[in-house]
N, C-alpha and C. Protein backbone atom coordinates (compact mmCIF):
# COMPACT_ATOMS: atom_id res chain seq x y z
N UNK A 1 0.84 -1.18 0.00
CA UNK A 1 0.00 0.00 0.00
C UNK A 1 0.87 1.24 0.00
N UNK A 2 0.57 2.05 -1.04
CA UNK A 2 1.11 3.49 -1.06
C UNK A 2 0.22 4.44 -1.28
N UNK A 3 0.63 5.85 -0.94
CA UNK A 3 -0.10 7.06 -0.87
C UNK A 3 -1.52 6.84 -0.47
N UNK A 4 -1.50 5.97 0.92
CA UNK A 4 -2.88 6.11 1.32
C UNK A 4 -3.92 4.77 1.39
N UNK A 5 -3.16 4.35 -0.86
CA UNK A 5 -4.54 3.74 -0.81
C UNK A 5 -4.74 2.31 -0.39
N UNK A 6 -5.91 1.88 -0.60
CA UNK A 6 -6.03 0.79 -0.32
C UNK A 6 -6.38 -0.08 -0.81
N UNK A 7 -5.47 -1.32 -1.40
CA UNK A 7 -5.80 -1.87 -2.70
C UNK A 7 -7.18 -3.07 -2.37
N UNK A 8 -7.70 -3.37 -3.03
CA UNK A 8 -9.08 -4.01 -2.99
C UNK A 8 -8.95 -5.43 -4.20
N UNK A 9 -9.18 -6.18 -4.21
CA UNK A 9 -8.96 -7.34 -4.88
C UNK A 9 -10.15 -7.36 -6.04
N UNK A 10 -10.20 -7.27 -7.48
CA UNK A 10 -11.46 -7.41 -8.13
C UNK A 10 -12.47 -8.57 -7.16
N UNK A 11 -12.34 -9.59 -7.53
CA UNK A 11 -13.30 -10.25 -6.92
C UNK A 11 -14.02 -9.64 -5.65
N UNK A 12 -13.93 -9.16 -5.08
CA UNK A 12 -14.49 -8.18 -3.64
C UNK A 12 -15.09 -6.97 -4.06
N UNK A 13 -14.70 -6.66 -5.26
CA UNK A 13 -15.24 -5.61 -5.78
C UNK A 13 -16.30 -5.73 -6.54
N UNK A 14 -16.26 -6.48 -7.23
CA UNK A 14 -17.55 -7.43 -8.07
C UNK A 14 -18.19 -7.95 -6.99
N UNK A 15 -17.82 -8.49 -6.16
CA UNK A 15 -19.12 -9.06 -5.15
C UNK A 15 -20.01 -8.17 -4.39
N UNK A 16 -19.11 -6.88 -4.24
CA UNK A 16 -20.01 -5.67 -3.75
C UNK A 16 -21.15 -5.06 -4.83
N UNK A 17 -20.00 -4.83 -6.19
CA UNK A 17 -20.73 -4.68 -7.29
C UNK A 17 -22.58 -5.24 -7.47
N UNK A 18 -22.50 -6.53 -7.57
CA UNK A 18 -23.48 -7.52 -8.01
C UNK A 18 -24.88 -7.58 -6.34
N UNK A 19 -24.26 -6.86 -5.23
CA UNK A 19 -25.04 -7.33 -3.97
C UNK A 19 -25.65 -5.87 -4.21
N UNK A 20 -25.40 -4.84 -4.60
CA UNK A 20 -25.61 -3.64 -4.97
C UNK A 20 -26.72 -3.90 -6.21
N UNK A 21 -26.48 -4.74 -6.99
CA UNK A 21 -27.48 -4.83 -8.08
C UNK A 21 -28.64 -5.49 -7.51
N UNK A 22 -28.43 -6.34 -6.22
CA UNK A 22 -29.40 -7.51 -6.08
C UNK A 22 -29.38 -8.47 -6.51
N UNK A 23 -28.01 -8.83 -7.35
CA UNK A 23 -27.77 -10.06 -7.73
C UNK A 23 -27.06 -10.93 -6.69
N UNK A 24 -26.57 -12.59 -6.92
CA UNK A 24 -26.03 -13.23 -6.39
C UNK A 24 -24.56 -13.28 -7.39
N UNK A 25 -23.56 -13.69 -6.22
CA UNK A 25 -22.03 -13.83 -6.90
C UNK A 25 -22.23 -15.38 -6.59
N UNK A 26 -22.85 -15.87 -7.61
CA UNK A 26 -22.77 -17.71 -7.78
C UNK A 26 -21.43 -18.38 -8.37
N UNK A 27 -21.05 -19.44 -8.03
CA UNK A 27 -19.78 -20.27 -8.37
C UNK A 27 -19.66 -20.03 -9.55
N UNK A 28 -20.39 -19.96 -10.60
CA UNK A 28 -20.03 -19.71 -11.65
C UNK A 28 -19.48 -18.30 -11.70
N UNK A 29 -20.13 -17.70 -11.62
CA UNK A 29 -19.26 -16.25 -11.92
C UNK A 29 -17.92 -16.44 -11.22
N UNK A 30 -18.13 -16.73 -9.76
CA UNK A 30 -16.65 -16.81 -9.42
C UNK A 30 -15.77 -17.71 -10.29
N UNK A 31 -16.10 -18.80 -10.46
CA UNK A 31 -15.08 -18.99 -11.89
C UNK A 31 -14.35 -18.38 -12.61
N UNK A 32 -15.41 -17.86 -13.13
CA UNK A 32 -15.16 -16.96 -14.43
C UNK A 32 -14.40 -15.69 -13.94
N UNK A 33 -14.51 -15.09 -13.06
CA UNK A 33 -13.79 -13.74 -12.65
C UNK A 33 -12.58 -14.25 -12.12
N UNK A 34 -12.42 -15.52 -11.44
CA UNK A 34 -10.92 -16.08 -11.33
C UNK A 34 -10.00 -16.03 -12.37
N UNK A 35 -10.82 -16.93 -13.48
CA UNK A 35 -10.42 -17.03 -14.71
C UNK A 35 -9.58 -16.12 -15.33
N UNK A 36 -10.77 -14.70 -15.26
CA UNK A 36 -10.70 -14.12 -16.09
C UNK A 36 -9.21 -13.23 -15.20
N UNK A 37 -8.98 -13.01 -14.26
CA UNK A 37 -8.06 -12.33 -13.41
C UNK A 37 -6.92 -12.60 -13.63
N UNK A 38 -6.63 -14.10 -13.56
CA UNK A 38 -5.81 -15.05 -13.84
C UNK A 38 -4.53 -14.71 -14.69
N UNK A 39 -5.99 -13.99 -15.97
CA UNK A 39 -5.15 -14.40 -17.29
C UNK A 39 -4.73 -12.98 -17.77
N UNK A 40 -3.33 -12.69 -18.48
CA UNK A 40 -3.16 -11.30 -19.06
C UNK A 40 -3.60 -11.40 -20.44
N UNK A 41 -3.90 -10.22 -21.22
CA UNK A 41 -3.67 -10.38 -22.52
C UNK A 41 -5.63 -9.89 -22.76
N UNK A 42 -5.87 -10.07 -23.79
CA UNK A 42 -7.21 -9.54 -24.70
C UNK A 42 -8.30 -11.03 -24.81
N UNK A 43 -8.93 -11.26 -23.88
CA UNK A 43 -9.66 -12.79 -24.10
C UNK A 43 -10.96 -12.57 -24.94
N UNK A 44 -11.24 -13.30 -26.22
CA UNK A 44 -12.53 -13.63 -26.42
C UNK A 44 -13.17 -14.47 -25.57
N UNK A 45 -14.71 -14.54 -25.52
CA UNK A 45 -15.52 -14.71 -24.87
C UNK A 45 -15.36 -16.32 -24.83
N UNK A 46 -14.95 -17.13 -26.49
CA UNK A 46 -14.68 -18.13 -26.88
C UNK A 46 -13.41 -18.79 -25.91
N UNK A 47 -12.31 -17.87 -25.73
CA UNK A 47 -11.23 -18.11 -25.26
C UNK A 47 -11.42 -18.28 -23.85
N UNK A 48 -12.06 -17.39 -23.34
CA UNK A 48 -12.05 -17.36 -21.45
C UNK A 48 -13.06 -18.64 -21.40
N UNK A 49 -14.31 -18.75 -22.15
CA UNK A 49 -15.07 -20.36 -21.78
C UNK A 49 -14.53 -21.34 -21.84
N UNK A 50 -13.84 -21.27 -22.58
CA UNK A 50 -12.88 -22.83 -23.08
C UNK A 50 -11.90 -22.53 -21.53
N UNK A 51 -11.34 -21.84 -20.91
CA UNK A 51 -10.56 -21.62 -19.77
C UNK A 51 -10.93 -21.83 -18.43
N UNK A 52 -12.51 -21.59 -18.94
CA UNK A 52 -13.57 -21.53 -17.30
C UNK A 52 -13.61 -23.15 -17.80
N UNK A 53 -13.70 -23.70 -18.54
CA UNK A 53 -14.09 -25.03 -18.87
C UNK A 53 -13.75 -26.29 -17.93
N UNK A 54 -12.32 -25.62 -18.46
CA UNK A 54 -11.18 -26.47 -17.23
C UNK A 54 -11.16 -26.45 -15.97
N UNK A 55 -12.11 -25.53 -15.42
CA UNK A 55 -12.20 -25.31 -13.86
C UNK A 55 -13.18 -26.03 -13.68
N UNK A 56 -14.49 -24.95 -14.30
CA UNK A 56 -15.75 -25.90 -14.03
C UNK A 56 -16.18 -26.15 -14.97
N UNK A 57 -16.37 -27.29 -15.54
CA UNK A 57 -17.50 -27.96 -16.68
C UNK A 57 -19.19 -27.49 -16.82
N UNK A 58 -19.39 -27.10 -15.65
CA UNK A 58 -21.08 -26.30 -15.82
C UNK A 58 -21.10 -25.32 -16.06
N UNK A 59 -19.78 -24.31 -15.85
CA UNK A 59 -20.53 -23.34 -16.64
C UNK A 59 -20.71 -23.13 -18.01
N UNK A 60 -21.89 -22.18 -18.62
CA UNK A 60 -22.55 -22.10 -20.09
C UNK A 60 -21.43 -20.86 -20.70
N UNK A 61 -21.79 -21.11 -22.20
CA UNK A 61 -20.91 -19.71 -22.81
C UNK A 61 -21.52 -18.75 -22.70
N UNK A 62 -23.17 -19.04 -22.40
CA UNK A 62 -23.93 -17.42 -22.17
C UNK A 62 -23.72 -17.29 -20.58
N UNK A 63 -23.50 -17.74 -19.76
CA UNK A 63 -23.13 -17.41 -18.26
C UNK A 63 -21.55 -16.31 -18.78
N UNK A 64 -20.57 -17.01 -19.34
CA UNK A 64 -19.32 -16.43 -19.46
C UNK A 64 -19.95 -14.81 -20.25
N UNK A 65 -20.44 -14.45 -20.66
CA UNK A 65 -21.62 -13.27 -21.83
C UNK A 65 -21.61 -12.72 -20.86
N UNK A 66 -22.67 -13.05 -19.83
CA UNK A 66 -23.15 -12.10 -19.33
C UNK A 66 -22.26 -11.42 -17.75
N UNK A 67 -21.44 -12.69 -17.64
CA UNK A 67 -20.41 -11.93 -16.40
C UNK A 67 -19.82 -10.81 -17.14
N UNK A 68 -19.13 -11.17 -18.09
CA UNK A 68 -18.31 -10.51 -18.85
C UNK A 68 -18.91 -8.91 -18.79
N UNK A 69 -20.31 -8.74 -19.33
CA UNK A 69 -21.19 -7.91 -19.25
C UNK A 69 -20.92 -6.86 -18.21
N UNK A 70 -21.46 -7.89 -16.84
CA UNK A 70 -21.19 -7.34 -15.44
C UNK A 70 -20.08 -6.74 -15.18
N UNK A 71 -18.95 -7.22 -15.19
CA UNK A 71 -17.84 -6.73 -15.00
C UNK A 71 -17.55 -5.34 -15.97
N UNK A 72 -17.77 -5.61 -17.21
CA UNK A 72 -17.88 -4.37 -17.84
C UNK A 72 -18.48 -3.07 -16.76
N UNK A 73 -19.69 -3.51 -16.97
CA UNK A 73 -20.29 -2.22 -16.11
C UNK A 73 -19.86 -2.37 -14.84
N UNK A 74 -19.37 -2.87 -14.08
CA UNK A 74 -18.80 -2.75 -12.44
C UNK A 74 -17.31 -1.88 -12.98
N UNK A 75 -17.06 -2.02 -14.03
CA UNK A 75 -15.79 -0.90 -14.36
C UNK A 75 -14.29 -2.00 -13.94
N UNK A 76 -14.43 -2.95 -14.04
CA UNK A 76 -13.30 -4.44 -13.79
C UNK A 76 -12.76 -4.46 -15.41
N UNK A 77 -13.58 -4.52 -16.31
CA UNK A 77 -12.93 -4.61 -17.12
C UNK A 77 -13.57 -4.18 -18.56
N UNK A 78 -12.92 -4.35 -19.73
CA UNK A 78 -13.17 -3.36 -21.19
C UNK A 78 -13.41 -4.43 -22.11
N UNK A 79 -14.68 -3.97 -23.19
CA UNK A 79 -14.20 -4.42 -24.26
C UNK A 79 -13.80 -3.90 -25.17
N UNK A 80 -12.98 -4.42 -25.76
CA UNK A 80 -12.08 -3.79 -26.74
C UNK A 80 -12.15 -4.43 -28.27
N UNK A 81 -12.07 -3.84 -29.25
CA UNK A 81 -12.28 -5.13 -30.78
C UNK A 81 -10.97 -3.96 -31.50
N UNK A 82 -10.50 -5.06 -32.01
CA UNK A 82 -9.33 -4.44 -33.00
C UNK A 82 -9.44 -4.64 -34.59
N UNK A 83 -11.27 -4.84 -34.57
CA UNK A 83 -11.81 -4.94 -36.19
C UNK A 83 -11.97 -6.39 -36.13
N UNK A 84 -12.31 -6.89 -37.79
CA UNK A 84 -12.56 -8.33 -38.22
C UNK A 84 -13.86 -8.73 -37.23
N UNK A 85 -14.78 -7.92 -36.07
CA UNK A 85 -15.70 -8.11 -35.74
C UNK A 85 -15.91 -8.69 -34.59
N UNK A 86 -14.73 -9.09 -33.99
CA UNK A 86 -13.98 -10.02 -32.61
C UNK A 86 -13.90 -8.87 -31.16
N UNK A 87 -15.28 -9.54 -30.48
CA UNK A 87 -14.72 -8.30 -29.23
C UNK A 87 -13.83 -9.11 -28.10
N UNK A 88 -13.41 -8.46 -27.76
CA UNK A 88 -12.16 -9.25 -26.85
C UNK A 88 -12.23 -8.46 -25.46
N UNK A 89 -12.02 -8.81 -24.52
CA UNK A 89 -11.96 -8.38 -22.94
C UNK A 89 -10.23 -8.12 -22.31
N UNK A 90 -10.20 -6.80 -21.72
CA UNK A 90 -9.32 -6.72 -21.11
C UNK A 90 -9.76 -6.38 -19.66
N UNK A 91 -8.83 -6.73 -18.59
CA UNK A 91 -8.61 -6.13 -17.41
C UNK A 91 -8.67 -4.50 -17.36
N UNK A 92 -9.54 -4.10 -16.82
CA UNK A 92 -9.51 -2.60 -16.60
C UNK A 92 -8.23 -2.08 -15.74
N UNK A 93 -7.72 -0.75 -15.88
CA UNK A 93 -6.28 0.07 -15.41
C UNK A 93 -7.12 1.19 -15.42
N UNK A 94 -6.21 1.99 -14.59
CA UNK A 94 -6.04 3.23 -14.04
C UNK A 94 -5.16 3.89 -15.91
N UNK A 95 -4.24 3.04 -16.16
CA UNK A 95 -2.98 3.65 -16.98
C UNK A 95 -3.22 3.54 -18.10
N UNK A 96 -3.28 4.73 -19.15
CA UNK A 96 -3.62 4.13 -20.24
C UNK A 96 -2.61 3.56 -21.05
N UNK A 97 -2.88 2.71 -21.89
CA UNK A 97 -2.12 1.83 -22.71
C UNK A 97 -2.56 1.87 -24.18
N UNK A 98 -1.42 1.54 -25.58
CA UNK A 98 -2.04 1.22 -26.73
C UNK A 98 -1.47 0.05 -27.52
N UNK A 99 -1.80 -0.49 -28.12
CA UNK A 99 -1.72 -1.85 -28.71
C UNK A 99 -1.22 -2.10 -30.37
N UNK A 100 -0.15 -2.63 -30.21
CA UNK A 100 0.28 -3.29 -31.19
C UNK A 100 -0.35 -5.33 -31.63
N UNK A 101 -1.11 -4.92 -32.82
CA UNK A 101 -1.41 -6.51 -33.32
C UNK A 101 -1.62 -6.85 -34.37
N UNK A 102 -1.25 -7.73 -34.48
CA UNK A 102 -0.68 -8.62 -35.66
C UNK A 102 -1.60 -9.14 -36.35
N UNK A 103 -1.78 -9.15 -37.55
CA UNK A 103 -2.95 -9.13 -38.44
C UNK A 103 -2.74 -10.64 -38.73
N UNK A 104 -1.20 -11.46 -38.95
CA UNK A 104 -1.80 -12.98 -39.00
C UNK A 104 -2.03 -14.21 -38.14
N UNK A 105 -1.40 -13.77 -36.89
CA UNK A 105 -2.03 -14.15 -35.90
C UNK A 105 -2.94 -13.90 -34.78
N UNK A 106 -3.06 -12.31 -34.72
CA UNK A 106 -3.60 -11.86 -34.19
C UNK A 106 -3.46 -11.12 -32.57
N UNK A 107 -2.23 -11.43 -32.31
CA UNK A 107 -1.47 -11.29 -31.10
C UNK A 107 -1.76 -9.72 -31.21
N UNK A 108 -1.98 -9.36 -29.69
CA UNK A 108 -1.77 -7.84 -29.02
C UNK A 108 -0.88 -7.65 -28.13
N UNK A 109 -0.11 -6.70 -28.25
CA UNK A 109 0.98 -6.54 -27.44
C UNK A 109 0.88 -4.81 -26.85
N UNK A 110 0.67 -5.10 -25.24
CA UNK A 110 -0.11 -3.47 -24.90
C UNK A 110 1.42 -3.08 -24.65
N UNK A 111 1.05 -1.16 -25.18
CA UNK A 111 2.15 -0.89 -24.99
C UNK A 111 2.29 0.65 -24.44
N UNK A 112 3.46 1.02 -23.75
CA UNK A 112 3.16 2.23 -23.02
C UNK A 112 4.26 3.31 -23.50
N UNK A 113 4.25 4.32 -23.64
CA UNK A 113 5.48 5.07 -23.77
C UNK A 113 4.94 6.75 -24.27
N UNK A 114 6.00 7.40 -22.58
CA UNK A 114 5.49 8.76 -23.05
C UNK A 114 5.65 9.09 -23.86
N UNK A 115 6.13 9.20 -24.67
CA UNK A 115 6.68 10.52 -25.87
C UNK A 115 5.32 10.43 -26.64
N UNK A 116 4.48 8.96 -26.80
CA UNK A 116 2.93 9.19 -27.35
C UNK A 116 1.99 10.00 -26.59
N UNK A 117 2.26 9.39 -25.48
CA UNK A 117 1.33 10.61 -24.67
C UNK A 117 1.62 12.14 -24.70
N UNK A 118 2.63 12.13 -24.60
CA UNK A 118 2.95 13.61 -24.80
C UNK A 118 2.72 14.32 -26.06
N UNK A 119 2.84 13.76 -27.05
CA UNK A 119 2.56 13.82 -28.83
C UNK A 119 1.12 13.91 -28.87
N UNK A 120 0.21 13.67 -27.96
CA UNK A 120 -1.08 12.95 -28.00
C UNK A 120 -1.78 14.65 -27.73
N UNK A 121 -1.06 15.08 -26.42
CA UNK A 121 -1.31 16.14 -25.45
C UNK A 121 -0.98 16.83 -26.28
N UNK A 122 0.06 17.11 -26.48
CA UNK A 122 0.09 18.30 -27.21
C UNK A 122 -0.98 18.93 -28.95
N UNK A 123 -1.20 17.80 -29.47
CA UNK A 123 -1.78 17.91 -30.33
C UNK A 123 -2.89 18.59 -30.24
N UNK A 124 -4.00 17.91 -28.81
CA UNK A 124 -5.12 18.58 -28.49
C UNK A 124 -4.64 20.14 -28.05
N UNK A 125 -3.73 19.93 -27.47
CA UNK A 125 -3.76 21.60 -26.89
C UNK A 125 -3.25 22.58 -28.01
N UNK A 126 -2.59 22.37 -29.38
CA UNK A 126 -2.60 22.79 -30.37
C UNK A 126 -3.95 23.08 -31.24
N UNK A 127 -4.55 22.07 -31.16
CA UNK A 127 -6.09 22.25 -32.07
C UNK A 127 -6.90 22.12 -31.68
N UNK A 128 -6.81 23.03 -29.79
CA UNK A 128 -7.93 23.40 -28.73
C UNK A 128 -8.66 22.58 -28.97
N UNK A 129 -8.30 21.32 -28.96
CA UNK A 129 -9.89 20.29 -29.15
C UNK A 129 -9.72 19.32 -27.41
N UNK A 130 -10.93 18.97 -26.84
CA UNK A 130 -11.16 18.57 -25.86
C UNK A 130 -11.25 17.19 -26.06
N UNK A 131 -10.65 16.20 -25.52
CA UNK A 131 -10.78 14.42 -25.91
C UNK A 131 -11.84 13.98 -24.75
N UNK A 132 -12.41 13.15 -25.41
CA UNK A 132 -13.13 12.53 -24.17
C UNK A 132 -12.50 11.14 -24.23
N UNK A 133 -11.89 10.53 -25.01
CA UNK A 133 -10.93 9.02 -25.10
C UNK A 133 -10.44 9.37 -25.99
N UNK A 134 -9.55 7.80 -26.48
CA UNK A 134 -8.80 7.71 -27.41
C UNK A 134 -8.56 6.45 -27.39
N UNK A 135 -7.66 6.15 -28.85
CA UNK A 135 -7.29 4.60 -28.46
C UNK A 135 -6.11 4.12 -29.64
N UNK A 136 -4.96 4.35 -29.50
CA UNK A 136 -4.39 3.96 -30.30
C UNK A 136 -3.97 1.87 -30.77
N UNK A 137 -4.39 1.76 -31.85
CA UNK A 137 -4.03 0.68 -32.20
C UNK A 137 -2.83 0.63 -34.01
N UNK A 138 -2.21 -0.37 -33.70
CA UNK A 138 -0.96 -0.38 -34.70
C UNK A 138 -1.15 -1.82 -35.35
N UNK A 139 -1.57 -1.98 -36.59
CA UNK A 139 -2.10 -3.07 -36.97
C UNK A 139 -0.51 -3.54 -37.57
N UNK A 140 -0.24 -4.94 -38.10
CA UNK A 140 1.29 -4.86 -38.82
C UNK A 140 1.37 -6.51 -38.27
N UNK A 141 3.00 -6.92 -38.27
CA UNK A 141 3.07 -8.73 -38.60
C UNK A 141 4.06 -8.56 -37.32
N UNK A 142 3.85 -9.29 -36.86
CA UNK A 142 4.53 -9.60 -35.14
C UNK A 142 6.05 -10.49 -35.50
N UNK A 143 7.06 -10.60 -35.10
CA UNK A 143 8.22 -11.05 -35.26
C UNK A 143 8.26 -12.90 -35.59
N UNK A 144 7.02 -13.14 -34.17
CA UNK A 144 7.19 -14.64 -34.86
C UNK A 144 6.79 -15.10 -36.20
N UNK A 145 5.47 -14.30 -36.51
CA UNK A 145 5.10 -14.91 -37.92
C UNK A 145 6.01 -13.94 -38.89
N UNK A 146 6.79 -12.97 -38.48
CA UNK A 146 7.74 -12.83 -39.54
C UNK A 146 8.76 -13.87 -40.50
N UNK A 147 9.09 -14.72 -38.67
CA UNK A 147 9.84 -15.54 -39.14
C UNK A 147 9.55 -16.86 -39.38
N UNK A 148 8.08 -17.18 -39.27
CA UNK A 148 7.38 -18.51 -39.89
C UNK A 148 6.99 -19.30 -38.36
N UNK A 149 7.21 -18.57 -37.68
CA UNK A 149 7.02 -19.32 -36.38
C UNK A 149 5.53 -19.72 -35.49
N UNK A 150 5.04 -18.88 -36.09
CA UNK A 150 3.57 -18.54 -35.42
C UNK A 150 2.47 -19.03 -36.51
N UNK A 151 1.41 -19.84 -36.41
CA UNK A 151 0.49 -20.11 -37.10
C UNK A 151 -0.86 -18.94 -37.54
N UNK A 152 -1.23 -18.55 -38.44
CA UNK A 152 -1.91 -17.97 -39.36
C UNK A 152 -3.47 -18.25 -38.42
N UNK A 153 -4.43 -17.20 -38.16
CA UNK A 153 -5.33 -17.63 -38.26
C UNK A 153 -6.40 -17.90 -39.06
C-alpha cells in the first residue's frame, strides 16, 4: 500500500458490485472472474469459456456473456475489438495503454510510452480540441510470424 490507498482485490469488488445490483455472486461467476483475473492479454468470450471449462464444466458460454457484461459495467474490465468483428476483454487500469497486433495471428501486445502521450497532449492543446478518449491501435506482422514461427489464423 502506497499514498494512502487501499488496494481491494477485483473479486471483492464485483461481489459488492453484483449485492448492490441484487444479484447473487454464484460459483459460476466466481469462476469466471478467477479465470478471467488469472489471465493477461485480450480474451474472447470463446477463449475465457474454453478456460472456465477447465475449472468448471457447468458453466454455459452465455453465463461467461453475461459476467463478462457485469464486470464491464462494475468498471473491472473493457471491451475492446481491433476490427474483423472479434470483441475481446481486457482487465480494466487506471494507466492508459495502446496496442500493437498482428494481423496474421492476431497477437496484441499493450504498450506504453510517453513521448505518445505527450505527442497525444500536445496535439489537443494545439487544435484546442477537448478528448473525451482515445485509443491507439498499430495493426502490422509480429516477429514470430515474420519468421514462420507462429500459425496464421
Amino acid at each position: 500500500m502506497s499514498g494512502g490507498q487501499v488496494h481491494i482485490d477485483p473479486e471483492t469488488v464485483f461481489t459488492r458490485f453484483l449485492r448492490g445490483k441484487g444479484c447473487h455472486n454464484t460459483q459460476q461467476r466466481r469462476a469466471i472472474v478467477s479465470v478471467f483475473f488469472q489471465e493477461e492479454g485480450h480474451l474472447t468470450i470463446d477463449d475465457l469459456y474454453g478456460r472456465v471449462q477447465r475449472q468448471d464444466p457447468t458453466v454455459g458460454q452465455s453465463t461467461v456473456y453475461r459476467t463478462m457484461k457485469l464486470l464491464c459495467e462494475a468498471g473491472l474490465a473493457k471491451e475492446v475489438s481491433f476490427g474483423g468483428g472479434v470483441v475481446r476483454y481486457e482487465q480494466a487500469s487506471d494507466w492508459h495503454h495502446d496496442h500493437l497486433i498482428c494481423e496474421c495471428c492476431g497477437k496484441s501486445i499493450e504498450v506504453v510510452d510517453p513521448k505518445i502521450e505527450a505527442l497525444q497532449e500536445r496535439l489537443v492543446r494545439q487544435y484546442g480540441f477537448t478528448p473525451t478518449q482515445h485509443r491507439l491501435y498499430l495493426y502490422g506482422v509480429c516477429p514470430d510470424c515474420l519468421a514462420g514461427q507462429s500459425p496464421s489464423r
